[in-house]
Every structure is written in structure tokens, then in C-alpha cells.
PDB file of N, CA and C in Angstrom:
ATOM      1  N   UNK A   1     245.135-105.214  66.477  1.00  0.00           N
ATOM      2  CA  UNK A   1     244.410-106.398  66.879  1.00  0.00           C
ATOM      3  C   UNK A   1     245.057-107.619  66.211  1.00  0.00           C
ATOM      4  N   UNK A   2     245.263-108.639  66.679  1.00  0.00           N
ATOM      5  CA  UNK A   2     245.373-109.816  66.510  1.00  0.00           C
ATOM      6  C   UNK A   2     244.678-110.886  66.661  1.00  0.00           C
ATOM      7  N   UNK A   3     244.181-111.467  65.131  1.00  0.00           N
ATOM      8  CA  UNK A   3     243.728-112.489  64.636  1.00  0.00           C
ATOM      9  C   UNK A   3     244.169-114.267  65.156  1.00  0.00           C
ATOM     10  N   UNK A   4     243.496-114.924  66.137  1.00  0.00           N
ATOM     11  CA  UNK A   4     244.076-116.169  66.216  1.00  0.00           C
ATOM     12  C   UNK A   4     243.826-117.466  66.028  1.00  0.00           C
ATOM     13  N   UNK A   5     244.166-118.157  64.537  1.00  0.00           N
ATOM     14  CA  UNK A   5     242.909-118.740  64.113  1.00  0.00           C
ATOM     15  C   UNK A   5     244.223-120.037  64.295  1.00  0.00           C
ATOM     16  N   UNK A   6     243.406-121.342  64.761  1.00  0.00           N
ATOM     17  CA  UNK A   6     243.723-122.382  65.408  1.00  0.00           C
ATOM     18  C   UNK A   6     242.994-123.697  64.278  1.00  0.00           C
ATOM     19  N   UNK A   7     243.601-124.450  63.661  1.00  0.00           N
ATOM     20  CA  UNK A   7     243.292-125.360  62.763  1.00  0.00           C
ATOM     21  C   UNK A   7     243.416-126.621  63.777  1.00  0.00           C
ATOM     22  N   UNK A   8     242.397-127.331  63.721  1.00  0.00           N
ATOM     23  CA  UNK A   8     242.627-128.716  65.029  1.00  0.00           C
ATOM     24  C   UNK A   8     241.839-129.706  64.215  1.00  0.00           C
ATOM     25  N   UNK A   9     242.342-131.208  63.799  1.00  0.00           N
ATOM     26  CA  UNK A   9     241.641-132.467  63.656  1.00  0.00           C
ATOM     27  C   UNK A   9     241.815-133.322  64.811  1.00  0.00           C
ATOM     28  N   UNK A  10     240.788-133.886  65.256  1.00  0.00           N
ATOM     29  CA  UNK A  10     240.205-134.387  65.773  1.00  0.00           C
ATOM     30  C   UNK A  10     240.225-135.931  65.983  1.00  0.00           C
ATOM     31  N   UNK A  11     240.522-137.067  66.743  1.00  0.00           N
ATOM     32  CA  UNK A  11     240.276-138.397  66.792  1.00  0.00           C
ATOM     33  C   UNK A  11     238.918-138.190  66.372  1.00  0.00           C
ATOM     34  N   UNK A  12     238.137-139.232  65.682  1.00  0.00           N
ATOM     35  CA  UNK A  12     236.818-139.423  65.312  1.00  0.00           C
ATOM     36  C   UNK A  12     235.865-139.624  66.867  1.00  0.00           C
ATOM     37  N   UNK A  13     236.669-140.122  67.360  1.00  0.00           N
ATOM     38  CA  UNK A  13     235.731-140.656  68.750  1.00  0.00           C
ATOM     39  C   UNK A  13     236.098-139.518  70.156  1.00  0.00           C
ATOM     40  N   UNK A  14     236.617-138.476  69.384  1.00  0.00           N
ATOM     41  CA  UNK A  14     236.818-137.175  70.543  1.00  0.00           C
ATOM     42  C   UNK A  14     235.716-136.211  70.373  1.00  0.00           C
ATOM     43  N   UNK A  15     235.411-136.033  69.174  1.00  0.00           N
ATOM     44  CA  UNK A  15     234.721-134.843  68.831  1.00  0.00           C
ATOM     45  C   UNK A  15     233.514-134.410  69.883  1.00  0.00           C
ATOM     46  N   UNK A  16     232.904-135.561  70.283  1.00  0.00           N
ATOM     47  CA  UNK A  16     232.215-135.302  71.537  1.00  0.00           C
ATOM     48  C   UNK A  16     232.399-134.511  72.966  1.00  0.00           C
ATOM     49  N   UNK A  17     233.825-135.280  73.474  1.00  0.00           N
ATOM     50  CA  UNK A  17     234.294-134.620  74.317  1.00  0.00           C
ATOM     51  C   UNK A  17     235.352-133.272  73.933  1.00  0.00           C
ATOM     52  N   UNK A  18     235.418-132.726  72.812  1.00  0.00           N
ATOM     53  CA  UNK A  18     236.029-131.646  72.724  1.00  0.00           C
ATOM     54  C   UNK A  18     235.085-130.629  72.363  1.00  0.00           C
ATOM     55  N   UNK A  19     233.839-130.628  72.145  1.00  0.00           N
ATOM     56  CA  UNK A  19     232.762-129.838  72.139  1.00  0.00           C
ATOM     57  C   UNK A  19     232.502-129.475  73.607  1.00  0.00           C
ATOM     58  N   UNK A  20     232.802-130.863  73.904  1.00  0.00           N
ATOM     59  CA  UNK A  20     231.861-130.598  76.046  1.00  0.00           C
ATOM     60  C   UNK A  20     233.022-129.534  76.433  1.00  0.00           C
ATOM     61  N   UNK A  21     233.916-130.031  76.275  1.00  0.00           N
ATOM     62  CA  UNK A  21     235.569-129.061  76.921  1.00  0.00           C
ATOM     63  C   UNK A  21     235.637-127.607  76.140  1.00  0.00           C
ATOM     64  N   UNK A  22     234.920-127.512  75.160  1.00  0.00           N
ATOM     65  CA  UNK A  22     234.850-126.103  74.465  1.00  0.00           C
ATOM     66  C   UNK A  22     233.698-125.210  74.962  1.00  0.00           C
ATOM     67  N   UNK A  23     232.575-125.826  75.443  1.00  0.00           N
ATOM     68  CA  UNK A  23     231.262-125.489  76.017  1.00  0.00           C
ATOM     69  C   UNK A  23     231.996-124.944  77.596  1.00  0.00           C
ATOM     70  N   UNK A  24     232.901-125.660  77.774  1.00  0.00           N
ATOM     71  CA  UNK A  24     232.713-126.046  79.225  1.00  0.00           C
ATOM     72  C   UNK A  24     233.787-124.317  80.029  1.00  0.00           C
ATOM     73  N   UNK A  25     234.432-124.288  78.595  1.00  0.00           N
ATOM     74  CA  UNK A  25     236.143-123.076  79.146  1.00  0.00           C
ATOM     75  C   UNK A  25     235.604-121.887  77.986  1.00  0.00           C
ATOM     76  N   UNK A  26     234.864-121.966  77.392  1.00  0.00           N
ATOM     77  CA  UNK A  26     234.507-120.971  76.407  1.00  0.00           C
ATOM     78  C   UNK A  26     234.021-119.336  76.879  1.00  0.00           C
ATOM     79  N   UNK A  27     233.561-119.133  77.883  1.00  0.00           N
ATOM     80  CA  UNK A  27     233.401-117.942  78.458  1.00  0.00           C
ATOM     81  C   UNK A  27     234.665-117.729  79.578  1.00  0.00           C
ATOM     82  N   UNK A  28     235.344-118.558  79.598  1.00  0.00           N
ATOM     83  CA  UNK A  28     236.767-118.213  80.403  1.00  0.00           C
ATOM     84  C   UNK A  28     237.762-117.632  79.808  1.00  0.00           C
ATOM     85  N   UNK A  29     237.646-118.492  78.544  1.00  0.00           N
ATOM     86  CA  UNK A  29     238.613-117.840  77.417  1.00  0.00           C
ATOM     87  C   UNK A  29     238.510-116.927  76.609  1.00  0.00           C
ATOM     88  N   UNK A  30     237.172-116.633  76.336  1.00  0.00           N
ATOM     89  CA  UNK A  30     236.457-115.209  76.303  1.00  0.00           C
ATOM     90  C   UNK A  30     236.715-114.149  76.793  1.00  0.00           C
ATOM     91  N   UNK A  31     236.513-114.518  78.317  1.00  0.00           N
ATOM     92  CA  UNK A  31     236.695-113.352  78.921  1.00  0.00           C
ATOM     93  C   UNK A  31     238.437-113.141  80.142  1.00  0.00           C
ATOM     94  N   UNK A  32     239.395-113.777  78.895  1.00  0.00           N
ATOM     95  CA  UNK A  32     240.799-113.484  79.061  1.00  0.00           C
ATOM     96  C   UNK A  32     241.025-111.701  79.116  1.00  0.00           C
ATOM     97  N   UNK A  33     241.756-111.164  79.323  1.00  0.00           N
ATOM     98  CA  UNK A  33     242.274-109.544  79.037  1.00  0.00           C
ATOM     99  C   UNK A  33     242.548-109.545  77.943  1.00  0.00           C
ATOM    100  N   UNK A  34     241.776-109.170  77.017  1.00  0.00           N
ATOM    101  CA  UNK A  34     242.611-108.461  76.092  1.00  0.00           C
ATOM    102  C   UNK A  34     241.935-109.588  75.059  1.00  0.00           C
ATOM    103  N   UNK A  35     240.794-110.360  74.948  1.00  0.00           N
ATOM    104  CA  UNK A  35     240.129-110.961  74.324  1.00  0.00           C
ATOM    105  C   UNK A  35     238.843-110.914  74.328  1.00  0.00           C
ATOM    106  N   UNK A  36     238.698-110.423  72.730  1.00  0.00           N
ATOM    107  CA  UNK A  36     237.040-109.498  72.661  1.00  0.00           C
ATOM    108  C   UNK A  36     236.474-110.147  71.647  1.00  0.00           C
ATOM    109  N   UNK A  37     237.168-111.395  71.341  1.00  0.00           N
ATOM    110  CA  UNK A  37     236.018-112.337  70.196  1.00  0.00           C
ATOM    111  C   UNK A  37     236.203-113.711  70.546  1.00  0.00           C
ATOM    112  N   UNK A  38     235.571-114.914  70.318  1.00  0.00           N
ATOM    113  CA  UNK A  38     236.104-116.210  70.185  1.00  0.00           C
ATOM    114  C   UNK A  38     234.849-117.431  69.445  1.00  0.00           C
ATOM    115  N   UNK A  39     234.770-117.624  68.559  1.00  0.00           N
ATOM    116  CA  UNK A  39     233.826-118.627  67.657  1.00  0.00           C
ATOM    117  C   UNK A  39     234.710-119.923  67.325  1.00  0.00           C
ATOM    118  N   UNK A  40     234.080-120.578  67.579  1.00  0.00           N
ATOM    119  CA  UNK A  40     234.538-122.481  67.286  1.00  0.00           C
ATOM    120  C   UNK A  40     233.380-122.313  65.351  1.00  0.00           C
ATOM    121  N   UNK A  41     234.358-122.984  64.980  1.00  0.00           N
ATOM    122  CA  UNK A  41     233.938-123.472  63.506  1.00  0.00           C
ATOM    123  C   UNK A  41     233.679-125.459  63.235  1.00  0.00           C
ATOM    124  N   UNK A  42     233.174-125.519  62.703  1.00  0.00           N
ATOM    125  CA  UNK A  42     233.198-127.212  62.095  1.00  0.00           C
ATOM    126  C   UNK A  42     233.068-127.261  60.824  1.00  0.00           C
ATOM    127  N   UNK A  43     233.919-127.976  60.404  1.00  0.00           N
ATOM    128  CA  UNK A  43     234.594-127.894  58.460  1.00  0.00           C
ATOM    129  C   UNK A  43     233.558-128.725  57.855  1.00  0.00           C
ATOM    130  N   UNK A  44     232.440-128.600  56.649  1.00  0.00           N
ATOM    131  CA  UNK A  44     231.490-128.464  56.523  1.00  0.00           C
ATOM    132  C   UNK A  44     231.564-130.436  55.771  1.00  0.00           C
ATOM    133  N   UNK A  45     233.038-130.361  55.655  1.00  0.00           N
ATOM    134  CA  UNK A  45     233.164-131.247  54.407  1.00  0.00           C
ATOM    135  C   UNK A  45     234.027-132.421  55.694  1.00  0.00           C
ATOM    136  N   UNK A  46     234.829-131.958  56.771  1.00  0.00           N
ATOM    137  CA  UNK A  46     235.512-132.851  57.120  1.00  0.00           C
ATOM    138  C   UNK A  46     234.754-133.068  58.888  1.00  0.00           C
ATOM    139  N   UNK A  47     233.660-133.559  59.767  1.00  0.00           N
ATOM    140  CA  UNK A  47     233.541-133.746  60.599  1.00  0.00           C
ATOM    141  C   UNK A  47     234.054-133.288  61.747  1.00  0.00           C
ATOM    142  N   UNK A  48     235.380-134.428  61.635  1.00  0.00           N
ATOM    143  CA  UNK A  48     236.613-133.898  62.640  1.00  0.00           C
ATOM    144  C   UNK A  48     237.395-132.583  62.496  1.00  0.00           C
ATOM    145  N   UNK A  49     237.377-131.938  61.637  1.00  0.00           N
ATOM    146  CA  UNK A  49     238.141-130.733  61.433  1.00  0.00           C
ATOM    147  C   UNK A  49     237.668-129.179  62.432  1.00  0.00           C
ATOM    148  N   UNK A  50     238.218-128.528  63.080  1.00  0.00           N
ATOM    149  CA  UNK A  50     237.349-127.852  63.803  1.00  0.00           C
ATOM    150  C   UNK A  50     238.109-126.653  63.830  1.00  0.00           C
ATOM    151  N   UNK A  51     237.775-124.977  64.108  1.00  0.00           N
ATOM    152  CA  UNK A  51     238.770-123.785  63.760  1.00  0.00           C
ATOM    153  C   UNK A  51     238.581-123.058  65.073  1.00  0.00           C
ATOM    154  N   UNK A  52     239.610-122.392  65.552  1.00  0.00           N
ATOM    155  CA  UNK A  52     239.026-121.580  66.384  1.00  0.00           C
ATOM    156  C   UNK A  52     239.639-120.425  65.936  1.00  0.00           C
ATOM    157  N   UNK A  53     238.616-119.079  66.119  1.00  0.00           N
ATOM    158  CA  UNK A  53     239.141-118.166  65.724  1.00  0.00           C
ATOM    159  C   UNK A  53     238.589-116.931  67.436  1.00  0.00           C
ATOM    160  N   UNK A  54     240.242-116.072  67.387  1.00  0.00           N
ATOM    161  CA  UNK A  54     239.996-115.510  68.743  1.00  0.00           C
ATOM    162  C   UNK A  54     240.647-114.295  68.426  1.00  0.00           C
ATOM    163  N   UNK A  55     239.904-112.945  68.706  1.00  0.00           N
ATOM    164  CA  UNK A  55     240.477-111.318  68.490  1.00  0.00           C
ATOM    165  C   UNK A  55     241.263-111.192  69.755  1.00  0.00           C
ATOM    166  N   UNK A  56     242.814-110.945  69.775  1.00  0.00           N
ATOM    167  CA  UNK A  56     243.612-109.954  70.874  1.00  0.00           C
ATOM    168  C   UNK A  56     243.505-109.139  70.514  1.00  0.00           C
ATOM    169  N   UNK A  57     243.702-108.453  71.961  1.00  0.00           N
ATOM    170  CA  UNK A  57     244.312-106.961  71.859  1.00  0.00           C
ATOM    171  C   UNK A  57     245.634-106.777  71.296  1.00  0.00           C
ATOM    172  N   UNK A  58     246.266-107.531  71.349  1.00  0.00           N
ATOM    173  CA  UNK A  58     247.694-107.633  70.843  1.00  0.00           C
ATOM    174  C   UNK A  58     248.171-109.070  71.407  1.00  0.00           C
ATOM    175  N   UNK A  59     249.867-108.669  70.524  1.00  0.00           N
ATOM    176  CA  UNK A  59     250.506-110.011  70.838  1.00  0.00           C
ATOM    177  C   UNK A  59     250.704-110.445  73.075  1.00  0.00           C
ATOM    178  N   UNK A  60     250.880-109.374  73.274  1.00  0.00           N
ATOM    179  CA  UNK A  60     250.876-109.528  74.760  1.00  0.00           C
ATOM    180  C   UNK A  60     250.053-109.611  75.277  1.00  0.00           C
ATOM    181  N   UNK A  61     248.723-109.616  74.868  1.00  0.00           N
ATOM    182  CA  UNK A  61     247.455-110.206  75.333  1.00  0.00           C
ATOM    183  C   UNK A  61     247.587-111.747  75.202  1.00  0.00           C
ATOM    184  N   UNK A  62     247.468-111.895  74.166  1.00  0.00           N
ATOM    185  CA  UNK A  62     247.610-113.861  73.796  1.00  0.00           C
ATOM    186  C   UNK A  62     248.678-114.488  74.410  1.00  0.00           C
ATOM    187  N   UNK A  63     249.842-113.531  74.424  1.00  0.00           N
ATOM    188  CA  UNK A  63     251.188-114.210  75.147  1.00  0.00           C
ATOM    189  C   UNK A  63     250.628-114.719  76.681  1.00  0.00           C
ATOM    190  N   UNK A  64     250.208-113.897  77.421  1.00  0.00           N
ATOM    191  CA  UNK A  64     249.658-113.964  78.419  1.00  0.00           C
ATOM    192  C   UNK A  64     248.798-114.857  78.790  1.00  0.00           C
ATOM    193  N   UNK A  65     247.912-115.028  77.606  1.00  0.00           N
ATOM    194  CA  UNK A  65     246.690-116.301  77.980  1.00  0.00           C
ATOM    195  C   UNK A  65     247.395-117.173  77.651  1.00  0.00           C
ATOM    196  N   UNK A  66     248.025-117.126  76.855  1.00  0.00           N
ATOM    197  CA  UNK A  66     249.214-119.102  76.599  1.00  0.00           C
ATOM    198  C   UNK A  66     250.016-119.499  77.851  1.00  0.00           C
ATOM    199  N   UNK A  67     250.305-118.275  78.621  1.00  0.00           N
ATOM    200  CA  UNK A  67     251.086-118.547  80.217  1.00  0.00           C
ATOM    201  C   UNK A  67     250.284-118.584  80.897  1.00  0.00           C
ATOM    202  N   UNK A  68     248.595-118.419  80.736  1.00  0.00           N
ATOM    203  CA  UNK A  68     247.986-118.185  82.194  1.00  0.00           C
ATOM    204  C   UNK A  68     248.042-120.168  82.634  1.00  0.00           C
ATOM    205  N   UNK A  69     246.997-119.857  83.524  1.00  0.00           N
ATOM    206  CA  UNK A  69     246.552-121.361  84.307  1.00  0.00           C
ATOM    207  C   UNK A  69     245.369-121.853  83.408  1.00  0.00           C
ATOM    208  N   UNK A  70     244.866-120.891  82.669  1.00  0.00           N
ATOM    209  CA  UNK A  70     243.830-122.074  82.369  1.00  0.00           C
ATOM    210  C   UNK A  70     244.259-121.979  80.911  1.00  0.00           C
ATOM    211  N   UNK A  71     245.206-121.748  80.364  1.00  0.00           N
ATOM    212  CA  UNK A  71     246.081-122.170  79.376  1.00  0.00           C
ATOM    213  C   UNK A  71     246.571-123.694  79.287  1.00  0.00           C
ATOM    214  N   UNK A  72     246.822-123.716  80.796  1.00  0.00           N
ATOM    215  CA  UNK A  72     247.972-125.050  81.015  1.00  0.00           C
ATOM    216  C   UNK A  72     247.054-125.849  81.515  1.00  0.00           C
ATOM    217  N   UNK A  73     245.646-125.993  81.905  1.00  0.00           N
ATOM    218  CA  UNK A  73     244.727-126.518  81.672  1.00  0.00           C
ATOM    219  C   UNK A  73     244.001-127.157  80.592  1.00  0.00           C
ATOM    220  N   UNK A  74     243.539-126.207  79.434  1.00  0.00           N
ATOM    221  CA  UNK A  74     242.782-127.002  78.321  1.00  0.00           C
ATOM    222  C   UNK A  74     243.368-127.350  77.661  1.00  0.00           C
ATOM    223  N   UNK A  75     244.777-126.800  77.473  1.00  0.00           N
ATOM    224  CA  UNK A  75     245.596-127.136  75.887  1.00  0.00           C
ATOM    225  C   UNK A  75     245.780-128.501  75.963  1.00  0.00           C
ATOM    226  N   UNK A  76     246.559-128.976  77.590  1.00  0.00           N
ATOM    227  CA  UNK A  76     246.986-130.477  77.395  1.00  0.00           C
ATOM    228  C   UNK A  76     245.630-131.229  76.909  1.00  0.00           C
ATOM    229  N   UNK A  77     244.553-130.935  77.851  1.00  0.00           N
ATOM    230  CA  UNK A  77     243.629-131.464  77.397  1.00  0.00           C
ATOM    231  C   UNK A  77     242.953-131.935  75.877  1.00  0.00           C
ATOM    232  N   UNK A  78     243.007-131.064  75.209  1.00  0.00           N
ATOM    233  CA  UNK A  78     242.751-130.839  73.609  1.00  0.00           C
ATOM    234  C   UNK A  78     244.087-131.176  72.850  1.00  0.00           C
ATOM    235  N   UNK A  79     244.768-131.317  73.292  1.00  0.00           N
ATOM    236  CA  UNK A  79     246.006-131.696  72.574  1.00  0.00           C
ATOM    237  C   UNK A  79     245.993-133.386  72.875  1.00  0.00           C
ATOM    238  N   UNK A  80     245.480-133.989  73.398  1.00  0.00           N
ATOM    239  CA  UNK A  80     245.470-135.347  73.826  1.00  0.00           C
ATOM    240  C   UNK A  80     244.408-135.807  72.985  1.00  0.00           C
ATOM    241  N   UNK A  81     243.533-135.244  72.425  1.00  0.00           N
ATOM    242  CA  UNK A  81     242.313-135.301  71.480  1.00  0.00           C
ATOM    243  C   UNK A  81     242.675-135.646  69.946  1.00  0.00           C
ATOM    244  N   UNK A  82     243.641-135.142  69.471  1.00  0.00           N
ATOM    245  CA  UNK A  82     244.218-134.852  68.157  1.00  0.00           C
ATOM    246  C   UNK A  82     244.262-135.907  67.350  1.00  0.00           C
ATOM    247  N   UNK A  83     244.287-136.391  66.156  1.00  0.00           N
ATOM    248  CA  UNK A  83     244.880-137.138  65.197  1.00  0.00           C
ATOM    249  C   UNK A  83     245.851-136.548  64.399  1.00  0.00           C
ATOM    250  N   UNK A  84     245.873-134.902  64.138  1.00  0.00           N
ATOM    251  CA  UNK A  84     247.328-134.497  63.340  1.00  0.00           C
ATOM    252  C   UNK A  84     247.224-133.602  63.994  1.00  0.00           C
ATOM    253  N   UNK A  85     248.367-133.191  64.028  1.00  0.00           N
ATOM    254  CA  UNK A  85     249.379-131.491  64.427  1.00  0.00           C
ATOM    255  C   UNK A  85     248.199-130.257  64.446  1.00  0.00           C
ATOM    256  N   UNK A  86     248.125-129.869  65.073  1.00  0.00           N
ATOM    257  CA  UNK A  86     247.534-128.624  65.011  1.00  0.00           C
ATOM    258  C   UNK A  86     248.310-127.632  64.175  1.00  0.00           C
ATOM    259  N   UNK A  87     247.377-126.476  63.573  1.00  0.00           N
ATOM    260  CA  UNK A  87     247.853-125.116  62.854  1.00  0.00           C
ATOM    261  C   UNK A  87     247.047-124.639  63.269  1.00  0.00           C
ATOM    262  N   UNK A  88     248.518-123.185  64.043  1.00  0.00           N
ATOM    263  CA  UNK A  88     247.974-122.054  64.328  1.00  0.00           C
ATOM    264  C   UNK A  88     248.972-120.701  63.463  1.00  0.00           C
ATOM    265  N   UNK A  89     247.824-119.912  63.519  1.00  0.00           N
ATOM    266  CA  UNK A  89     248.368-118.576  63.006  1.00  0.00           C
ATOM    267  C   UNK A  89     247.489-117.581  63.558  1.00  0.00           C
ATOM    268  N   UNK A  90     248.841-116.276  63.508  1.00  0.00           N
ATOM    269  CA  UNK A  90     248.113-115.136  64.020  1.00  0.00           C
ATOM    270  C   UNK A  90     247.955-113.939  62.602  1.00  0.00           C
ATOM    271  N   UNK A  91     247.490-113.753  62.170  1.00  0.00           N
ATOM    272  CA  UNK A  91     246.891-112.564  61.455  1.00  0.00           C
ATOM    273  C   UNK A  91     246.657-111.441  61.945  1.00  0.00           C
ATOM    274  N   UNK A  92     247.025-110.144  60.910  1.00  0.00           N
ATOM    275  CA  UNK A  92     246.391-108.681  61.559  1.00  0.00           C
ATOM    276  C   UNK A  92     245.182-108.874  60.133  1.00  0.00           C
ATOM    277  N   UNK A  93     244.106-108.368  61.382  1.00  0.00           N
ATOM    278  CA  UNK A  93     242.721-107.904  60.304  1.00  0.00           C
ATOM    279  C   UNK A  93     242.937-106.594  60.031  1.00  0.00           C
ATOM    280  N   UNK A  94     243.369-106.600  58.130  1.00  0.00           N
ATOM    281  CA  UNK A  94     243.019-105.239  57.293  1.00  0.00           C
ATOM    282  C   UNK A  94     241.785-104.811  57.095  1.00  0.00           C
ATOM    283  N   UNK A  95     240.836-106.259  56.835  1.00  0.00           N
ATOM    284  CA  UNK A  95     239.206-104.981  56.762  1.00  0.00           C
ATOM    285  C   UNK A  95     238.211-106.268  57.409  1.00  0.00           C
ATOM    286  N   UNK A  96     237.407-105.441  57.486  1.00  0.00           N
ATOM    287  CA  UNK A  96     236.109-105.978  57.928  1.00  0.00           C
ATOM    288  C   UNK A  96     234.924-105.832  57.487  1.00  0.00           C
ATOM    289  N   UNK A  97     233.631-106.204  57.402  1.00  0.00           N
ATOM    290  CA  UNK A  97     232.591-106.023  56.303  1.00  0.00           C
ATOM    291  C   UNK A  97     231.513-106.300  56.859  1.00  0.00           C
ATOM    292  N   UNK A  98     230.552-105.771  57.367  1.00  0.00           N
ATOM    293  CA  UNK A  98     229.386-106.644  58.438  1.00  0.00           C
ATOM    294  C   UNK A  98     228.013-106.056  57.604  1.00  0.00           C
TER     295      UNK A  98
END
């Protein structure tokens, strides 16, 4: 499994419309192949700061949703939102604890 956790700041005056656009593609991107988790975070201390974290099945699962169509849909979108660079990383989860 692959871990895909997405670090994004925010224009101050986006945060609105990148909630609506996260509400809006969030069960699409959910329910990609090969994607069996997806939670939006908000950084407790920084407003604009926001995380997304998303379980693949593997790297050719995610490869796939970065080529699909509604890839090439939200990203420009949310990428037009930004004040700094996005960070992303993929992680393998060693343990889990519930």
C-alpha cells in the first residue's frame, strides 16, 4: 500500500473555494481504482495550511489517477489556489494502531 500525503498552502482568500472543490471531487477521488482511503486535514496552527492524505493500492494505482481526466481537472484547479509549492510524498505504512 501506498501512503499519499500532499502538503498544500493556500492564498488566504482561496481557502473557501478549495474546500467547495474538495467537497465537490472528494467521492470521485475516493472512489479512483485502487483508492481505499482519502481525509483532507487543516493545520491547527496555520489556517491556510491543508494535508491530504490518500491509501493506493500501489504505485500504479496513483500513477493512473495522476493520468486520469479528473486528474487533469482538479490539479490545475488547486494549483491556481496556492501561495507556496506544494509537498508531496508517498510513504509505505509499517504499522497501524486503531
Amino acid at each position: 500500500m501506498i501512503v499519499r500525503i500532499v502538503n498544500m498552502h493556500f492564498k488566504e482568500t482561496s481557502i473557501g473555494k478549495f474546500q467547495n472543490m474538495f467537497d465537490a471531487y472528494k467521492e470521485q477521488i475516493r472512489n479512483q481504482p485502487g483508492c481505499s482511503f482519502l481525509e483532507l486535514y487543516q493545520d491547527k496552527d496555520d489556517s491556510q495550511r491543508f494535508y491530504t492524505y490518500s491509501y493506493w493500492e500501489d504505485e500504479e494505482a496513483l500513477d493512473a489517477y495522476r493520468k486520469s481526466e479528473l486528474f487533469a481537472k482538479v490539479w490545475p484547479q488547486t494549483k491556481a489556489l496556492f501561495d507556496e509549492k506544494p509537498q508531496a510524498n508517498s510513504v509505505v505504512k509499517i504499522h497501524s494502531l486503531l
